[in-house]
Protein backbone atom coordinates (compact mmCIF):
# COMPACT_ATOMS: atom_id res chain seq x y z
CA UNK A 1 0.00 0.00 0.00
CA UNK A 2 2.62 2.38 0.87
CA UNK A 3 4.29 2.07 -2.66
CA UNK A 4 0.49 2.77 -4.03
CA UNK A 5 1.05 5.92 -2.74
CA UNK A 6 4.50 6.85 -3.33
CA UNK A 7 3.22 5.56 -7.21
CA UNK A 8 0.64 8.39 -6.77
CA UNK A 9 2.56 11.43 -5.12
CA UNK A 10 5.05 10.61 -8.37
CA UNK A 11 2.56 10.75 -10.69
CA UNK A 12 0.71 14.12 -9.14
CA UNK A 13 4.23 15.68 -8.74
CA UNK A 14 4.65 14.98 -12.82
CA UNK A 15 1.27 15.96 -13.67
CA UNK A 16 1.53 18.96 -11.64
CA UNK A 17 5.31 20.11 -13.67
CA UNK A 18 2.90 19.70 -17.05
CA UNK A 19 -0.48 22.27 -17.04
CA UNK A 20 -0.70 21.66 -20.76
CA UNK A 21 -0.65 18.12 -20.99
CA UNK A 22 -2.50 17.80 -18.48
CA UNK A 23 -5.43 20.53 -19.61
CA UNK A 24 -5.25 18.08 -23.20
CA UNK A 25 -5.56 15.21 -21.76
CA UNK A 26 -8.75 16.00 -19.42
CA UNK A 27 -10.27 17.91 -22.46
CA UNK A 28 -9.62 14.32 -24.75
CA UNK A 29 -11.20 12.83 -22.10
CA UNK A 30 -14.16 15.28 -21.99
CA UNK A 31 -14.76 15.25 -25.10
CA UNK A 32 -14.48 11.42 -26.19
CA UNK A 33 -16.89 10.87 -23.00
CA UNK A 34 -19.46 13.44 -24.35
CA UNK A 35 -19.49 12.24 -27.73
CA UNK A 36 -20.32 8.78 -26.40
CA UNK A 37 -22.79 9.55 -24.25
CA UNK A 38 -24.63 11.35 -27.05
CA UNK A 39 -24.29 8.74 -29.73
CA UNK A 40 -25.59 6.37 -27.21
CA UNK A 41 -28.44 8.34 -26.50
CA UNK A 42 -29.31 9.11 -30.05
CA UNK A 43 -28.94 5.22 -30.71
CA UNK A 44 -31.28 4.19 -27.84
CA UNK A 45 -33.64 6.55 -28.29
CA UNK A 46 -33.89 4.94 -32.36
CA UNK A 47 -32.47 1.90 -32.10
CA UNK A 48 -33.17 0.15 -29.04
CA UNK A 49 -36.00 1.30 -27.52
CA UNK A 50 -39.70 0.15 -28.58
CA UNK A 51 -41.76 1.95 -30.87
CA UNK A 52 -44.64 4.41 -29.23
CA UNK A 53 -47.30 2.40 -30.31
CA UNK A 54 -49.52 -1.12 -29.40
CA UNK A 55 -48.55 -3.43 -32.17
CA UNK A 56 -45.50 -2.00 -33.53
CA UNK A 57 -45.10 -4.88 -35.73
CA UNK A 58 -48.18 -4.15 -37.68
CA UNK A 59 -47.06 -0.68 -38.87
CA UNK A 60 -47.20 -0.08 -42.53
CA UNK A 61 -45.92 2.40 -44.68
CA UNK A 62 -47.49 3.32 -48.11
CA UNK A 63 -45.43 4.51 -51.05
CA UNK A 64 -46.33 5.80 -54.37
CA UNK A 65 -44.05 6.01 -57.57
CA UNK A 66 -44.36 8.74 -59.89
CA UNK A 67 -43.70 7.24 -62.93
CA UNK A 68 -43.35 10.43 -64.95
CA UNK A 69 -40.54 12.03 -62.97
CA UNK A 70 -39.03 8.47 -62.86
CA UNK A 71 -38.99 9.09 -58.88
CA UNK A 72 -39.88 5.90 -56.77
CA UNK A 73 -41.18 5.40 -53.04
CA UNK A 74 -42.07 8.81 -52.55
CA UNK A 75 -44.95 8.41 -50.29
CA UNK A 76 -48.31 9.39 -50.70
CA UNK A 77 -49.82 12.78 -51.25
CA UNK A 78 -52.48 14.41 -48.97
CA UNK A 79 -55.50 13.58 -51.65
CA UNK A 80 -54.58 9.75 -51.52
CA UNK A 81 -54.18 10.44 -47.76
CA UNK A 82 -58.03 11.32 -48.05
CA UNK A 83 -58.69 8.67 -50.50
CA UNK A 84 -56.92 5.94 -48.93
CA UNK A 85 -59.29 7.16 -45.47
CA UNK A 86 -62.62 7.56 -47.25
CA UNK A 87 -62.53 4.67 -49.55
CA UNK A 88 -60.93 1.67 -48.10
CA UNK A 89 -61.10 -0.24 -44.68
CA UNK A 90 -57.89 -2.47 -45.28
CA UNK A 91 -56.12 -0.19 -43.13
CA UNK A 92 -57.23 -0.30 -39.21
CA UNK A 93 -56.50 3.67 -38.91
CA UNK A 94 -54.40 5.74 -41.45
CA UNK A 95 -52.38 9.08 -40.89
CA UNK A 96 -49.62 10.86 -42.34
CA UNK A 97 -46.13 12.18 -40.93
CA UNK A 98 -46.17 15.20 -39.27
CA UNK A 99 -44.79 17.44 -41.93
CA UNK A 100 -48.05 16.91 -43.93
């Protein structure tokens, strides 16, 4: 135990002789801990936890392809949105994405 120590006043003493070594190596630190913690948030909160729903495993999503612009899987507009909702009962409940 007593060499612990002596091990530890060393390495304060050497720390202490280098400010800026020291100041990059808590900053590294700092900022390699931060950046984890937010990729791991981002990932659980898209990844890993469930989906807000009650069957998430019977979600759908509806695409459209517009043939003349040559564009595929663009979604649906709001007028199909309305069609799809008026005029068919495949679909236990229907809505679009919030940007619409």
């Amino acid at each position: 135990m007593g060499t612990l120590i002596q091990d530890m006043k060393y390495a304060l003493r050497t720390l202490l002789k280098s400010p800026g070594f020291v100041a990059i190596a808590v900053l590294t630190l700092a900022l390699g801990i931060g950046a984890n913690v937010a990729i791991f948030a981002l990932v659980n909160a898209v990844l890993l936890q469930p989906l807000p729903f009650h069957e998430p495993d019977r979600l759908v999503r509806v695409f459209d392809d517009l043939n003349g612009a040559g564009a595929k899987d663009v979604g649906i507009s709001v007028p199909e949105l309305e069609d799809l909702r008026h005029r068919t009962d495949v679909f236990a409940s229907k809505s679009a994405p919030c940007g619409l």
